[in-house]
Protein backbone atom coordinates (compact mmCIF):
# COMPACT_ATOMS: atom_id res chain seq x y z
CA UNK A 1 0.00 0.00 0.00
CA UNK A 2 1.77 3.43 -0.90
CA UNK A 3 2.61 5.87 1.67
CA UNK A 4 3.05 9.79 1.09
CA UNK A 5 6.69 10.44 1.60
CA UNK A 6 6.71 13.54 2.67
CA UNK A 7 4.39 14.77 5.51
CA UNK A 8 1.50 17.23 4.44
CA UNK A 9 0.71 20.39 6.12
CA UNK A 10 -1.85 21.86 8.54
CA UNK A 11 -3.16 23.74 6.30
CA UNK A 12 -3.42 21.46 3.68
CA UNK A 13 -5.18 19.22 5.62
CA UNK A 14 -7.55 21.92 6.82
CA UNK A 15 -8.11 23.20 3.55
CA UNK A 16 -9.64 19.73 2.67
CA UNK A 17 -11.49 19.83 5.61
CA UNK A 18 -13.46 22.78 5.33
CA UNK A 19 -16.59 21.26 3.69
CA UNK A 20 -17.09 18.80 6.62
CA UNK A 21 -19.90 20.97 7.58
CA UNK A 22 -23.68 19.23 9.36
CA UNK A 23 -26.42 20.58 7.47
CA UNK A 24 -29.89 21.73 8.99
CA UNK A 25 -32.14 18.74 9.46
CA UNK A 26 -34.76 18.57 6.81
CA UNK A 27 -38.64 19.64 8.26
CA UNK A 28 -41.59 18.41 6.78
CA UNK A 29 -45.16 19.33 7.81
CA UNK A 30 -47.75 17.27 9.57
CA UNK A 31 -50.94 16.73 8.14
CA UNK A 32 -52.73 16.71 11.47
CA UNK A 33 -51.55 20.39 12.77
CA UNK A 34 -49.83 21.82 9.92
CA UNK A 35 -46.83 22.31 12.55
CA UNK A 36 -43.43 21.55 10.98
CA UNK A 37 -41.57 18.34 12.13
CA UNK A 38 -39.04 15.57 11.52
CA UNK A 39 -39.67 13.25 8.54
CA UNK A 40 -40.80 9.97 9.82
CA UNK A 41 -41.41 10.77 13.53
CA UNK A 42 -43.98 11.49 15.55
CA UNK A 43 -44.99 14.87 16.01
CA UNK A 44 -44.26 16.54 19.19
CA UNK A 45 -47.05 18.72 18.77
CA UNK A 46 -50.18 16.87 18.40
CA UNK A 47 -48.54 13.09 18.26
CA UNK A 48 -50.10 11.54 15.21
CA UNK A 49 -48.18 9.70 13.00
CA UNK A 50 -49.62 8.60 9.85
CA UNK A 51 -52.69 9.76 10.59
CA UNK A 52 -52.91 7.37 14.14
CA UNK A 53 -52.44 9.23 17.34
CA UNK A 54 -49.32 7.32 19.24
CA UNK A 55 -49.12 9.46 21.92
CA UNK A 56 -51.11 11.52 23.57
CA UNK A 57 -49.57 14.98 24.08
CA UNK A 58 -51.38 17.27 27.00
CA UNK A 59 -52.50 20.65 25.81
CA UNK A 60 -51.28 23.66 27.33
């Protein structure tokens, strides 16, 4: 397996580096309470998923 020979910089490996960047999470909206949410999870607002309720989320 080849080796570099000579040793690359900080900078050069930083300069690769620099696209490593997390995105935002994607947000979809749920159907129940037009609220906007996860894709494929339950929503925290009203907690339907799929149009079932799976948990039942206390009003405020």
């Amino acid at each position: 397996m080849p080796l570099p020979k000579r040793r690359h910089s900080k900078t050069r490996g930083r300069k690769r580096r620099t696209h490593y960047t997390l995105g935002a999470p994607s947000r979809s909206v749920c159907p129940q309470c037009r609220e906007p949410k996860l894709p494929h999870r339950v929503c925290p607002h009203c907690g339907y998923y799929k149009g079932r309720e799976i948990i039942t989320v206390e009003g405020a």
